[in-house]
Every structure is written in structure tokens, then in C-alpha cells.
C-alpha atoms as a PDB file:
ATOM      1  CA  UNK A   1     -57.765   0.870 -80.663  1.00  0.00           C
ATOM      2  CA  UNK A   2     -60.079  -0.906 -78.638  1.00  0.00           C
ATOM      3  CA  UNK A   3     -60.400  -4.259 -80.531  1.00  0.00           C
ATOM      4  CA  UNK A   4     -56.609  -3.786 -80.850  1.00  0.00           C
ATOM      5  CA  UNK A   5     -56.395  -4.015 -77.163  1.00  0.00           C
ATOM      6  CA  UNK A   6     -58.916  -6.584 -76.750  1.00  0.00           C
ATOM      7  CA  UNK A   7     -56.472  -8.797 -79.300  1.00  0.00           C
ATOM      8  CA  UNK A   8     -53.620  -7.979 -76.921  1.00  0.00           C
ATOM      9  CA  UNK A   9     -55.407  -9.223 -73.796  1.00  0.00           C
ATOM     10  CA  UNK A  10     -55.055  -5.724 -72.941  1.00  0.00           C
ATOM     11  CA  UNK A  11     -57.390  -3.614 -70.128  1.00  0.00           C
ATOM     12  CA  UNK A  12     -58.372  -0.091 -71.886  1.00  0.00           C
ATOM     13  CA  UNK A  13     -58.594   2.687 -69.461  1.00  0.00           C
ATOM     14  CA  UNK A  14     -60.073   4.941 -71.496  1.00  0.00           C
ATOM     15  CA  UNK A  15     -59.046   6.843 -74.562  1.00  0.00           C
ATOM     16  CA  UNK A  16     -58.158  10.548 -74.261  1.00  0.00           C
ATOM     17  CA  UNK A  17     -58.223  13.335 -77.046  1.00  0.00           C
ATOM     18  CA  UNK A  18     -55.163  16.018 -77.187  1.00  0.00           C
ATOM     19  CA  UNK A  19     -56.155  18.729 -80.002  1.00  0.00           C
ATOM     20  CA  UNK A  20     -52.910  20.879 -79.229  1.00  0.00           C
ATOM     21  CA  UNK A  21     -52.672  21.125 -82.524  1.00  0.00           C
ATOM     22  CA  UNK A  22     -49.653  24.069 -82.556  1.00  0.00           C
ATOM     23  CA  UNK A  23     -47.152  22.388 -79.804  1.00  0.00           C
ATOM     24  CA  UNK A  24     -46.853  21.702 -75.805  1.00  0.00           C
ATOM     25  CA  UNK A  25     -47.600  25.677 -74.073  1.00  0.00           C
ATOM     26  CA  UNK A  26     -44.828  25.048 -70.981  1.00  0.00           C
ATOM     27  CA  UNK A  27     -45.138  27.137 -68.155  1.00  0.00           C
ATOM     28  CA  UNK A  28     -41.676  27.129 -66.757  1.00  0.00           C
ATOM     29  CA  UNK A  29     -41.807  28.689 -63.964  1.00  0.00           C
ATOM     30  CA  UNK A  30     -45.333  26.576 -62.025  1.00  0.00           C
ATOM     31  CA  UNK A  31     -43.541  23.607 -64.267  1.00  0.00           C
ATOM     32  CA  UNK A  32     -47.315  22.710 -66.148  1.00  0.00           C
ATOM     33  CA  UNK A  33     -47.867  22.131 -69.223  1.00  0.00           C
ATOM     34  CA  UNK A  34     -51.118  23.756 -70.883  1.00  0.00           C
ATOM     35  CA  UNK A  35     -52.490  21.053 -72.669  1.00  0.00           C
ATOM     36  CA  UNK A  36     -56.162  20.060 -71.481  1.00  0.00           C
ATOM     37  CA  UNK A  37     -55.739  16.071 -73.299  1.00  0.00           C
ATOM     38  CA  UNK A  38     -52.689  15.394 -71.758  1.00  0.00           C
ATOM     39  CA  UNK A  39     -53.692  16.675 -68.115  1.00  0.00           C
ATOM     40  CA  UNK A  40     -56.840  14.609 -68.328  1.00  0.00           C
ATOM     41  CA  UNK A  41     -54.721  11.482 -69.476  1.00  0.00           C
ATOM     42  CA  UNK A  42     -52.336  11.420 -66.474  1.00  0.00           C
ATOM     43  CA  UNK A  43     -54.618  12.297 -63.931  1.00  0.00           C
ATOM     44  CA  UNK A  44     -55.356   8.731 -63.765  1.00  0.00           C
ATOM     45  CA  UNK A  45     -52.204   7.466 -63.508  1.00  0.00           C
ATOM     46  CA  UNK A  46     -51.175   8.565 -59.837  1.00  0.00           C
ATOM     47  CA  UNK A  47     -54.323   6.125 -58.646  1.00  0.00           C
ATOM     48  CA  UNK A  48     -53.793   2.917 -61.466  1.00  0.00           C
ATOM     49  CA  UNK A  49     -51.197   0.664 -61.694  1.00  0.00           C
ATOM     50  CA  UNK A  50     -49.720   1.078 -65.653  1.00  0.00           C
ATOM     51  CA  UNK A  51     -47.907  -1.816 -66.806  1.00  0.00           C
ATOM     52  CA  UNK A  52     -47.792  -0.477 -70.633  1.00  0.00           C
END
């Protein structure tokens, strides 16, 4: 991934890991989703600009 990026001319953030192996746990009613990977990967995103 990273020299893939590198090709691209692409900035890597960071890689994240999401080992929900079974599926997304949704918790309707607060409207989060239980998944530890995924929370850590868009935590970022409300301070960084995301082009791709």
C-alpha cells in the first residue's frame, strides 16, 4: 500500500486495521457503529482535508 501510494503521488495518512471479522454491530438507537478499526479510521477525517 504504501509504495502504491508513493507511485500515485499520493500522501498516506496512516493505515488502519478493522478485524470485525463477523459484520458491522449497529447500535440503532445512539446511531454508532461498534467497530474499533473503523472508529479509529474516521476520527481523522473531521480535522484533514480527503481528496481520495
Amino acid at each position: 500500500m504504501k509504495a502504491y501510494c508513493k507511485e500515485q503521488g499520493w500522501n498516506l495518512i496512516d493505515i488502519f486495521r478493522d478485524e470485525d471479522i463477523s459484520s458491522t454491530k449497529l447500535n440503532v438507537e445512539a446511531l454508532e457503529i461498534d467497530r474499533v478499526g473503523l472508529q479509529e479510521m474516521l476520527a481523522p477525517l473531521s480535522s484533514v482535508q480527503i481528496d481520495y
